[in-house]
PDB file of N, CA and C in Angstrom:
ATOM      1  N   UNK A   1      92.813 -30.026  25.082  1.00  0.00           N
ATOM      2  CA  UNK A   1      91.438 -29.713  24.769  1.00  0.00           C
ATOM      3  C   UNK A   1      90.562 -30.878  25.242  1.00  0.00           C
ATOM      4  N   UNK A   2      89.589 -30.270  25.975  1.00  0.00           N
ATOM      5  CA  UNK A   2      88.870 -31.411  26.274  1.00  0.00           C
ATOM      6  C   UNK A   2      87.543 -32.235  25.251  1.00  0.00           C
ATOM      7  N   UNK A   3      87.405 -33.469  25.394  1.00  0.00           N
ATOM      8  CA  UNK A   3      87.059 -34.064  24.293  1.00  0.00           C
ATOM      9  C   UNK A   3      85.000 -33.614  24.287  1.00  0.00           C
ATOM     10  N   UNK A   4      84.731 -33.256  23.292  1.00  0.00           N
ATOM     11  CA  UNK A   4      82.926 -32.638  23.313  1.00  0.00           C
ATOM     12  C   UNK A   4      81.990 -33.821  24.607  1.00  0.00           C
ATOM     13  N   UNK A   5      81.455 -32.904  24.862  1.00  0.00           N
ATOM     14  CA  UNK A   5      80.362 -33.594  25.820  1.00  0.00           C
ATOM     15  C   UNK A   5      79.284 -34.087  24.472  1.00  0.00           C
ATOM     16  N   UNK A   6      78.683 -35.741  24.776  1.00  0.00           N
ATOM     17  CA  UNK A   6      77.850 -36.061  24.136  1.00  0.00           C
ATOM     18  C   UNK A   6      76.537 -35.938  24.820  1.00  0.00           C
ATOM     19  N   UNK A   7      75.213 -36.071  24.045  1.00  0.00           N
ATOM     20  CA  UNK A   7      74.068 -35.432  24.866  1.00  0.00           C
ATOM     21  C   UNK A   7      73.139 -36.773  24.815  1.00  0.00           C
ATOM     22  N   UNK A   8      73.198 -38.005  25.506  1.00  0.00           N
ATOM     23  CA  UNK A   8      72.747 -39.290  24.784  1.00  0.00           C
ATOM     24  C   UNK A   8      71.586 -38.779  24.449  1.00  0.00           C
ATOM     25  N   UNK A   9      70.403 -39.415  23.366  1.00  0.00           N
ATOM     26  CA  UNK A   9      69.637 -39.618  22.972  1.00  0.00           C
ATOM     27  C   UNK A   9      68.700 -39.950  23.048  1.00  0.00           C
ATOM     28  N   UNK A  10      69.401 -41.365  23.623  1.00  0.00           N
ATOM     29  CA  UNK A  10      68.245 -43.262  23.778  1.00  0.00           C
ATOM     30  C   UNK A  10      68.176 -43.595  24.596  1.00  0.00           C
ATOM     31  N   UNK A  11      67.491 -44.361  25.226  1.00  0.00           N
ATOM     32  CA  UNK A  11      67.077 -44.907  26.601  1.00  0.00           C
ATOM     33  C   UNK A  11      68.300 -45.204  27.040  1.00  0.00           C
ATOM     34  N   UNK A  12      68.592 -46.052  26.359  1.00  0.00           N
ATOM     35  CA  UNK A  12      69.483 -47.459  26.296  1.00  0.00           C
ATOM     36  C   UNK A  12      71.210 -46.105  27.369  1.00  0.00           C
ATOM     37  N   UNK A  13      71.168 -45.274  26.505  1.00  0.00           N
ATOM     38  CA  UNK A  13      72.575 -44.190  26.618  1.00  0.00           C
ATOM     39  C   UNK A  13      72.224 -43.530  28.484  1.00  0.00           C
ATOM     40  N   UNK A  14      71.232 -43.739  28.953  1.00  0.00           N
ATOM     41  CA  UNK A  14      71.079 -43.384  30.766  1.00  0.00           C
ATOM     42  C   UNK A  14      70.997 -44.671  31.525  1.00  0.00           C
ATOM     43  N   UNK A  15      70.965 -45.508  30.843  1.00  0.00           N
ATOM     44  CA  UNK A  15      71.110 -46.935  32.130  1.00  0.00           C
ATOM     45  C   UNK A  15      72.721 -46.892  32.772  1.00  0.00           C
ATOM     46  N   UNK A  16      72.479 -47.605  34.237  1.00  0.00           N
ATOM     47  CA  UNK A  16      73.993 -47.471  34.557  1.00  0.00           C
ATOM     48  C   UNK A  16      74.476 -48.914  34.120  1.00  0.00           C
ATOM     49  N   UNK A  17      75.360 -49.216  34.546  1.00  0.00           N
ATOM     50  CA  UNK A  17      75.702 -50.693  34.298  1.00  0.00           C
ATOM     51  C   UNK A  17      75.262 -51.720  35.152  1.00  0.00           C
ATOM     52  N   UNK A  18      75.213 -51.439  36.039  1.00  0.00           N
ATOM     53  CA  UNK A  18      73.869 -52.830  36.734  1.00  0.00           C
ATOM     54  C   UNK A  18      72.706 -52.870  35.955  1.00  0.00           C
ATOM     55  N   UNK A  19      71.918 -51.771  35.472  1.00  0.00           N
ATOM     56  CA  UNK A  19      70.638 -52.578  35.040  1.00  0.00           C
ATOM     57  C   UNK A  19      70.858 -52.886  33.338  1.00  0.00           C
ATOM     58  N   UNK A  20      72.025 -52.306  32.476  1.00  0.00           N
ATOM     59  CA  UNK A  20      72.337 -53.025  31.444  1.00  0.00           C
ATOM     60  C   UNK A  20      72.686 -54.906  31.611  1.00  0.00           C
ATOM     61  N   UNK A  21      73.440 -55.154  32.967  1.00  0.00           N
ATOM     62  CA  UNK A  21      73.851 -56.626  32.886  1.00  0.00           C
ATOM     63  C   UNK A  21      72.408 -57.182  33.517  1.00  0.00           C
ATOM     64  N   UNK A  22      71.579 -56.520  34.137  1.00  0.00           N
ATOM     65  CA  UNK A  22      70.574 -57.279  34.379  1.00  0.00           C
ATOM     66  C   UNK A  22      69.702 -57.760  33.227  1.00  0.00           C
ATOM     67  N   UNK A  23      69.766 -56.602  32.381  1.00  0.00           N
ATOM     68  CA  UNK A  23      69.169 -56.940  30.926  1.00  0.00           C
ATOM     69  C   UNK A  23      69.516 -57.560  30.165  1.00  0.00           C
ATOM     70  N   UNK A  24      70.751 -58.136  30.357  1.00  0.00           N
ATOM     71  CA  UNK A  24      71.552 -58.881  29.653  1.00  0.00           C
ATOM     72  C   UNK A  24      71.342 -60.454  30.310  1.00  0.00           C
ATOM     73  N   UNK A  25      71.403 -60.667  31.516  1.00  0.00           N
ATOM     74  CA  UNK A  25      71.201 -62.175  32.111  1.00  0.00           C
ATOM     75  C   UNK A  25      69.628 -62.364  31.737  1.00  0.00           C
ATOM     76  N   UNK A  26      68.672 -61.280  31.869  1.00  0.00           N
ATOM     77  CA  UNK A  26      67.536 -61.243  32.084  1.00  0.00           C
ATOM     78  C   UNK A  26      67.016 -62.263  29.988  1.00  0.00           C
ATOM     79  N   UNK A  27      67.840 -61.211  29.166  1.00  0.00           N
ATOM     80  CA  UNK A  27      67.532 -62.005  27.895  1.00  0.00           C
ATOM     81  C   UNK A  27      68.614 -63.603  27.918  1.00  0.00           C
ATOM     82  N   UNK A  28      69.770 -63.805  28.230  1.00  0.00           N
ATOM     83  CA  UNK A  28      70.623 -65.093  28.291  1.00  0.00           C
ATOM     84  C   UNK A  28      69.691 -65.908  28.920  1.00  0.00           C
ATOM     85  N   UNK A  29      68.781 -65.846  29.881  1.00  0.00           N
ATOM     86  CA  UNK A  29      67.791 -66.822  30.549  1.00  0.00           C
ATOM     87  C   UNK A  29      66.472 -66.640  29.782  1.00  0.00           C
ATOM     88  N   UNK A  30      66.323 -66.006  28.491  1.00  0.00           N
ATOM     89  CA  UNK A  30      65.367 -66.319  27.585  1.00  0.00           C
ATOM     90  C   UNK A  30      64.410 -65.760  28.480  1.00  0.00           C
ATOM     91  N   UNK A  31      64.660 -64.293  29.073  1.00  0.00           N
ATOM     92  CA  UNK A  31      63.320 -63.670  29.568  1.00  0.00           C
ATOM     93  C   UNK A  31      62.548 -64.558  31.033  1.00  0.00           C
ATOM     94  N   UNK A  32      63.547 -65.600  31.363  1.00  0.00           N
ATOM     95  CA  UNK A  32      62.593 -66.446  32.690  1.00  0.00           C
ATOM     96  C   UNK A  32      62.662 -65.481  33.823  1.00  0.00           C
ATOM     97  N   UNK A  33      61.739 -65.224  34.496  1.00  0.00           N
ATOM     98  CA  UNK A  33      62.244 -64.336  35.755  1.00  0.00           C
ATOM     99  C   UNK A  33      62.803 -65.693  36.673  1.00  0.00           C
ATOM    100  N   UNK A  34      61.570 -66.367  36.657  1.00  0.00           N
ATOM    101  CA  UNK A  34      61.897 -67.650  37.673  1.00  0.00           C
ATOM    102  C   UNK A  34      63.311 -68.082  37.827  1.00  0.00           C
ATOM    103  N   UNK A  35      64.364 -68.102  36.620  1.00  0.00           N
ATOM    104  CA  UNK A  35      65.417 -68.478  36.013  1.00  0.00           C
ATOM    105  C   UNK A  35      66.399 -67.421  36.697  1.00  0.00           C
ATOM    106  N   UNK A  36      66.188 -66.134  36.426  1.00  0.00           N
ATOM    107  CA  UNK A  36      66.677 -65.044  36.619  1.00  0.00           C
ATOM    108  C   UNK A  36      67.211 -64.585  37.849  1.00  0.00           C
ATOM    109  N   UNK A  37      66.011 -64.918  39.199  1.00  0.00           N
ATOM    110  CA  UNK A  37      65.810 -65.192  40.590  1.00  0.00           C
ATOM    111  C   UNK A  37      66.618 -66.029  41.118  1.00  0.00           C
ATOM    112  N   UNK A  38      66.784 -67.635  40.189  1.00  0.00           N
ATOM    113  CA  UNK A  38      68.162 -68.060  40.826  1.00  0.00           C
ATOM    114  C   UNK A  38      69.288 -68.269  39.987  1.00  0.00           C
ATOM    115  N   UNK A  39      68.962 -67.803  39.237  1.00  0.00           N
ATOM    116  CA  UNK A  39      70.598 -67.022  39.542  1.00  0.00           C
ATOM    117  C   UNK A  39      71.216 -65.655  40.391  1.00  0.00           C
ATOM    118  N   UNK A  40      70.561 -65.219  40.357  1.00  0.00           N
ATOM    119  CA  UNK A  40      70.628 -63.830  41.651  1.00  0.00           C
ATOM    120  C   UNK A  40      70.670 -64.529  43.040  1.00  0.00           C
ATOM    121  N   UNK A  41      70.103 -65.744  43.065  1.00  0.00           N
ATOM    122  CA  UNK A  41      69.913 -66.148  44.619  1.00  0.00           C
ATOM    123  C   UNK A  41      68.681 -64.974  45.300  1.00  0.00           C
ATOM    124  N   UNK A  42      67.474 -64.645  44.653  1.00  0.00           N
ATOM    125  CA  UNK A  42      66.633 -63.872  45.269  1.00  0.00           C
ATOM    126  C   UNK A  42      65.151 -64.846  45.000  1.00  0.00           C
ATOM    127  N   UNK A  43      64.299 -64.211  46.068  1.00  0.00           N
ATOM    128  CA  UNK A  43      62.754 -64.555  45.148  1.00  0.00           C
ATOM    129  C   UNK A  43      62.300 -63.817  44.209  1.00  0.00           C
ATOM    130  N   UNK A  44      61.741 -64.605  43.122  1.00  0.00           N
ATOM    131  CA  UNK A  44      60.536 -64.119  41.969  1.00  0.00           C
ATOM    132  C   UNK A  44      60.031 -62.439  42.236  1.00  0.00           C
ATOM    133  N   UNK A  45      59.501 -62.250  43.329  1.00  0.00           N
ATOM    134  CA  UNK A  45      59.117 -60.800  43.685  1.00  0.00           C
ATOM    135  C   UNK A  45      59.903 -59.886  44.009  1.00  0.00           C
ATOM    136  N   UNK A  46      60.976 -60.345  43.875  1.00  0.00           N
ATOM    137  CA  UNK A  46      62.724 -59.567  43.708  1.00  0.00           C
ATOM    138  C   UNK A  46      62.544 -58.733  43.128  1.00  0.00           C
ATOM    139  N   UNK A  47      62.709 -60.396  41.819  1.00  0.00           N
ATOM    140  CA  UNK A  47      63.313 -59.548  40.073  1.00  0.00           C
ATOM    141  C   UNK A  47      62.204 -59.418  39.725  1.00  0.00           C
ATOM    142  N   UNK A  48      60.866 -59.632  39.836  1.00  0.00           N
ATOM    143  CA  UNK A  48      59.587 -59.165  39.563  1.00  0.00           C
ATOM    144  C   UNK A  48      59.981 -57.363  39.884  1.00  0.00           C
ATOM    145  N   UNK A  49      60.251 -57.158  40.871  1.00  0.00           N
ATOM    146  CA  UNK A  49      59.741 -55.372  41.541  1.00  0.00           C
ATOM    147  C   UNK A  49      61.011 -54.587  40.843  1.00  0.00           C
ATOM    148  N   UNK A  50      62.085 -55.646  40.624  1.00  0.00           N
ATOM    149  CA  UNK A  50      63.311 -54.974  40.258  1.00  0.00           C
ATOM    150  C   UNK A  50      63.181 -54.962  38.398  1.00  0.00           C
ATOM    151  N   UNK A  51      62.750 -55.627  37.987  1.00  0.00           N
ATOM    152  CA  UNK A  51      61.995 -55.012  36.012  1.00  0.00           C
ATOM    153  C   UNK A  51      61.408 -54.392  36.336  1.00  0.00           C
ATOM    154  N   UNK A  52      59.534 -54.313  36.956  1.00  0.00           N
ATOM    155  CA  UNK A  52      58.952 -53.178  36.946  1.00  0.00           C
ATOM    156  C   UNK A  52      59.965 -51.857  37.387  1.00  0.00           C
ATOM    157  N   UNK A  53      61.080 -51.620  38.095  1.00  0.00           N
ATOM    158  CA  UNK A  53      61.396 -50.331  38.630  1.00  0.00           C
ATOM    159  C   UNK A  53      61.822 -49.850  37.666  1.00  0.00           C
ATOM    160  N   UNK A  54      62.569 -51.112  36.713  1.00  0.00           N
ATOM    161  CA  UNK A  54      64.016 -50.543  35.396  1.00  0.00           C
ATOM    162  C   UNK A  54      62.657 -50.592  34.353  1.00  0.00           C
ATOM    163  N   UNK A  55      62.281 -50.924  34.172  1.00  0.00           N
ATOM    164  CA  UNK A  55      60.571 -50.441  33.365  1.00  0.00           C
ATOM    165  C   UNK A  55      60.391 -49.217  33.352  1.00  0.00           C
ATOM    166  N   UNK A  56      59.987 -48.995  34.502  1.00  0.00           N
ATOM    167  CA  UNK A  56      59.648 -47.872  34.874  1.00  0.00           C
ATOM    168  C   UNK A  56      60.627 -46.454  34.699  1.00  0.00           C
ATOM    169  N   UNK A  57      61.541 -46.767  35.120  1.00  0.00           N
ATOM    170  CA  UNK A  57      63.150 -46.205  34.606  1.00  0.00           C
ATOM    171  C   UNK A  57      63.177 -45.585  32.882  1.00  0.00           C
ATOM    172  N   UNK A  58      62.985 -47.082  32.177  1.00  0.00           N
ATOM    173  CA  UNK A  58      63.040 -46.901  30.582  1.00  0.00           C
ATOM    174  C   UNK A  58      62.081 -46.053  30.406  1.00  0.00           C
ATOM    175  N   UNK A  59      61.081 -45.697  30.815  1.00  0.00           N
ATOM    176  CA  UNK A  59      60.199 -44.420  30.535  1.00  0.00           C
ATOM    177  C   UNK A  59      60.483 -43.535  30.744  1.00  0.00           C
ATOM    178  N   UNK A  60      60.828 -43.045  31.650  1.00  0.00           N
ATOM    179  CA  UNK A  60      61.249 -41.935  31.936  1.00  0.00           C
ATOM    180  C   UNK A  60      62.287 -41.520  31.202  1.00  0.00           C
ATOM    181  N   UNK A  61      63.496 -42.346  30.559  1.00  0.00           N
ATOM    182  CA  UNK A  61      64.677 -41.869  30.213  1.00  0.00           C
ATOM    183  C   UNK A  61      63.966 -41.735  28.578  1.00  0.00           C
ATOM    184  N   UNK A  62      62.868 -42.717  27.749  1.00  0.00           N
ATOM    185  CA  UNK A  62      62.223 -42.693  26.731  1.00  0.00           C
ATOM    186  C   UNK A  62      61.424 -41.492  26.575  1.00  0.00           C
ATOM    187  N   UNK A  63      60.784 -41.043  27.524  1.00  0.00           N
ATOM    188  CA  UNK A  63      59.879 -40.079  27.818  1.00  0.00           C
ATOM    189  C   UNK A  63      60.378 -38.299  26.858  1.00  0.00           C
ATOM    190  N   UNK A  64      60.607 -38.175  25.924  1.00  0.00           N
ATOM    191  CA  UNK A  64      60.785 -37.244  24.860  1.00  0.00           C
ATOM    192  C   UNK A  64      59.916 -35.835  25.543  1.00  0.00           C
ATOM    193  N   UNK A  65      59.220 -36.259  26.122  1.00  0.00           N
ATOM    194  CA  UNK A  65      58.377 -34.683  26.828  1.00  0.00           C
ATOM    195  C   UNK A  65      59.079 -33.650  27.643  1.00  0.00           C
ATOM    196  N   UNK A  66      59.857 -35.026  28.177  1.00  0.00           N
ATOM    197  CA  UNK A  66      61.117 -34.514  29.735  1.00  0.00           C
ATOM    198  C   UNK A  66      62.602 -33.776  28.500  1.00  0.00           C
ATOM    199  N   UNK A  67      62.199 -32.696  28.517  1.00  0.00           N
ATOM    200  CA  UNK A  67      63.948 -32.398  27.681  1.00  0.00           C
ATOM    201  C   UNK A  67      64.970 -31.618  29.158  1.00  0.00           C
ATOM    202  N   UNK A  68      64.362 -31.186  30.470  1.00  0.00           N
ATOM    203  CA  UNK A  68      65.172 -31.288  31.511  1.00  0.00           C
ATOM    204  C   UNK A  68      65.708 -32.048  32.330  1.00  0.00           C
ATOM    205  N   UNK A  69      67.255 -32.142  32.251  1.00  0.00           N
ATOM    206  CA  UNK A  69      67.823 -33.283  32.995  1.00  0.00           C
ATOM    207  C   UNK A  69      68.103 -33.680  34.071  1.00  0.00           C
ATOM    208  N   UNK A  70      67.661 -32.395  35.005  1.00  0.00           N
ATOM    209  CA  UNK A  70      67.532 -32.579  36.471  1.00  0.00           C
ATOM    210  C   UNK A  70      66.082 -33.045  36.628  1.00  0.00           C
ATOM    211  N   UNK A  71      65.226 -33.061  35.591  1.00  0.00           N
ATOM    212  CA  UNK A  71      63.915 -33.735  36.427  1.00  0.00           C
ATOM    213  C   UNK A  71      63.793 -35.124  35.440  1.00  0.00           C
ATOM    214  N   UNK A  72      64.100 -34.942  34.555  1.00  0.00           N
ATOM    215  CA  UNK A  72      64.696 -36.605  33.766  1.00  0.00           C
ATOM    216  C   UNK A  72      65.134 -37.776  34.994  1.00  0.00           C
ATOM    217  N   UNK A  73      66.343 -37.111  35.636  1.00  0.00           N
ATOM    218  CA  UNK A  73      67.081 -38.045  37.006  1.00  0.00           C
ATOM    219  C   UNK A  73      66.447 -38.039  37.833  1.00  0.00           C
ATOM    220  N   UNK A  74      65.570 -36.935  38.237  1.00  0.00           N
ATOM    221  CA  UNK A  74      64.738 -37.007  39.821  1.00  0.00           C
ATOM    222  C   UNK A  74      63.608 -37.903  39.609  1.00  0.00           C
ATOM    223  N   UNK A  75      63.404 -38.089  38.272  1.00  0.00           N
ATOM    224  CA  UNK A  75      61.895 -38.836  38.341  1.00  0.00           C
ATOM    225  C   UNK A  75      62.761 -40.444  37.621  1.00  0.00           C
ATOM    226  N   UNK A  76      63.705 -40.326  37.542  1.00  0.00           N
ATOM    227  CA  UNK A  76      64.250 -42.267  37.360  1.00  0.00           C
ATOM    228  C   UNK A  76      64.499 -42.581  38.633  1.00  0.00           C
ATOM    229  N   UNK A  77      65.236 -41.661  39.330  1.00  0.00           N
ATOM    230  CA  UNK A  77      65.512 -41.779  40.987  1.00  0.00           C
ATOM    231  C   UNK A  77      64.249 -42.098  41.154  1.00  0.00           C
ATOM    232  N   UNK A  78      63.117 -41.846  41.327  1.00  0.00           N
ATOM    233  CA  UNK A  78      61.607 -42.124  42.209  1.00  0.00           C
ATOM    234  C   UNK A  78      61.291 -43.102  41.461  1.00  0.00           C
ATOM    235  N   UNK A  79      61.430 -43.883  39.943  1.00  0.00           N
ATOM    236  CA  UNK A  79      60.656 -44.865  39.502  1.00  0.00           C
ATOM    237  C   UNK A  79      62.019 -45.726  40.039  1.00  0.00           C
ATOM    238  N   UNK A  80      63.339 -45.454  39.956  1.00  0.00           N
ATOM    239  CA  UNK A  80      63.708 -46.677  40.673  1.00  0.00           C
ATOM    240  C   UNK A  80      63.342 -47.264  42.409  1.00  0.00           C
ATOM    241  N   UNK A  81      62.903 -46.151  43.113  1.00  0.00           N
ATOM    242  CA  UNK A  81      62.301 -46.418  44.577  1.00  0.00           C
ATOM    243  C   UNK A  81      63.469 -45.791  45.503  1.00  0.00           C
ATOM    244  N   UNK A  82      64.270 -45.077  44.735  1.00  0.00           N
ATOM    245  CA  UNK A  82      65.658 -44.814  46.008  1.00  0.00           C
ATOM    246  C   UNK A  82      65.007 -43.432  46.577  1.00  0.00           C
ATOM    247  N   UNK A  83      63.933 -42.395  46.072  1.00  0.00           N
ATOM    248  CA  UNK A  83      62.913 -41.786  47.255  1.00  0.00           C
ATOM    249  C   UNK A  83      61.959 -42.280  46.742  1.00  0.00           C
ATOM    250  N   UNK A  84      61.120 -41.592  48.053  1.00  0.00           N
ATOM    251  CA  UNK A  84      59.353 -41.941  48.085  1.00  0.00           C
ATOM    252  C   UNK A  84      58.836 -41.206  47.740  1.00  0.00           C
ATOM    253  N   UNK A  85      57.206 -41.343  47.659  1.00  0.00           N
ATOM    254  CA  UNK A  85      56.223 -40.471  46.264  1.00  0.00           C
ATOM    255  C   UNK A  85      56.135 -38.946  46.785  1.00  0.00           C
ATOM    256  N   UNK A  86      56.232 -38.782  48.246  1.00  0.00           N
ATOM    257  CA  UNK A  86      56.391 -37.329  49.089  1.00  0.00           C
ATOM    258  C   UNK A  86      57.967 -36.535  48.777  1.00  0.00           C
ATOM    259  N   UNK A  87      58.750 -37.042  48.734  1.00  0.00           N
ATOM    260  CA  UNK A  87      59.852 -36.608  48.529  1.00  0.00           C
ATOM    261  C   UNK A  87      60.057 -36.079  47.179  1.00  0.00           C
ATOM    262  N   UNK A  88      60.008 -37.249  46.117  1.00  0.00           N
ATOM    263  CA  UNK A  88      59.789 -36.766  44.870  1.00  0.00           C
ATOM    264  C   UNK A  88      58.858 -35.590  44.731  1.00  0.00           C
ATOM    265  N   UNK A  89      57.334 -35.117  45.256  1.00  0.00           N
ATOM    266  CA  UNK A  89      56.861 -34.246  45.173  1.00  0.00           C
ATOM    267  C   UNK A  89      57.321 -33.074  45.325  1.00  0.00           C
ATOM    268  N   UNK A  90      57.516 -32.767  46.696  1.00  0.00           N
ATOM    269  CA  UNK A  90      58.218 -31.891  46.953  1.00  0.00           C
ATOM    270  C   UNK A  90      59.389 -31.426  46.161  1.00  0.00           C
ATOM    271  N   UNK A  91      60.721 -32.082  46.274  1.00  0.00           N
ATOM    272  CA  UNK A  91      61.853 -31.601  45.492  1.00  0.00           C
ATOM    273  C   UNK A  91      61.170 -30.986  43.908  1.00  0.00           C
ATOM    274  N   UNK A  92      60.054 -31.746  43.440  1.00  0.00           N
ATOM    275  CA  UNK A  92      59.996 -31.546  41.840  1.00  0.00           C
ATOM    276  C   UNK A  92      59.286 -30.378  42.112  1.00  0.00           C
ATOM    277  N   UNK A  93      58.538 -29.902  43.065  1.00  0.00           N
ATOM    278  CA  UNK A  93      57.584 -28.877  43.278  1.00  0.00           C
ATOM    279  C   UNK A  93      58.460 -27.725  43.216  1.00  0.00           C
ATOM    280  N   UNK A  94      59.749 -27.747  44.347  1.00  0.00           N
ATOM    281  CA  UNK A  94      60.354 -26.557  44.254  1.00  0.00           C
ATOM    282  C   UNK A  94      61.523 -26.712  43.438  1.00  0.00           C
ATOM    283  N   UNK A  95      61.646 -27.351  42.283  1.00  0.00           N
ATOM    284  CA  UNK A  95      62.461 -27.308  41.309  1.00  0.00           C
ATOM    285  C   UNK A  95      62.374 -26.415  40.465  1.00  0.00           C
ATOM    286  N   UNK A  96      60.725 -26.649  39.927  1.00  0.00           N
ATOM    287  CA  UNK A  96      59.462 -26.223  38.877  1.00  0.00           C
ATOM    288  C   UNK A  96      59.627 -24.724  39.243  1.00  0.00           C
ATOM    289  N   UNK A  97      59.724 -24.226  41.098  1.00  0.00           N
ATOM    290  CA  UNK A  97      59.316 -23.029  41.565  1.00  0.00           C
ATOM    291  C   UNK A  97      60.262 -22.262  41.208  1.00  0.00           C
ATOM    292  N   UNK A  98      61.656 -23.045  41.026  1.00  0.00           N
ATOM    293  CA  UNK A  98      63.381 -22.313  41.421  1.00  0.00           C
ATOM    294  C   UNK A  98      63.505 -22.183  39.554  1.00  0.00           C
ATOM    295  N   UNK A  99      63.005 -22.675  38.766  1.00  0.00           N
ATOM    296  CA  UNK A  99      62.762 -23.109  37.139  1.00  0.00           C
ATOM    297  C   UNK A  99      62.127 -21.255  36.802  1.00  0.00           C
ATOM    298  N   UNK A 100      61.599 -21.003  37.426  1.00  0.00           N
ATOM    299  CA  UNK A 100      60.352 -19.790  37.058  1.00  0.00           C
ATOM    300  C   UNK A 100      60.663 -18.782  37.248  1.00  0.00           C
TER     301      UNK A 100
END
């Protein structure tokens, strides 16, 4: 028997594991980005663009309005930047259309 599918809840239950350990070095360096940057070996406007994206991310997965989970993922996919604001349109346009 296979074991129940759980339905997470919380933000926290859709992060993958890269941006949980980022959140994790990100508080061990007491919140420094500056700090954060080298240790990554990146610049400031790195891990600057890379919180705003997982920011941006935590909303969407927080976002209680969204109870569909194909547009839950399509719109963390676009706040993380892996498509662009045309792409996201489209796909969500004829999602909404294929939805109806």
């Amino acid at each position: 028997m296979d074991a129940p599918q759980l339905n997470p809840k919380r933000w926290v239950d859709f992060l993958e594991d890269e941006d949980l350990a980022f959140i994790k070095r990100l508080v061990l360096f007491s919140g420094s980005l500056k700090d954060l940057a080298t240790a990554y070996d990146v610049t400031y406007p790195t891990v600057r663009l890379r919180l705003d994206r997982l920011i941006a991310k935590i909303q969407v997965f927080d976002d209680h309005d969204i109870q569909d989970e194909f547009e839950r993922h399509l719109r963390a996919t676009y706040a993380e930047g892996k498509i662009d604001g045309e792409s996201f349109k489209r796909l969500l346009a004829a999602y909404q259309k294929e939805k109806k």
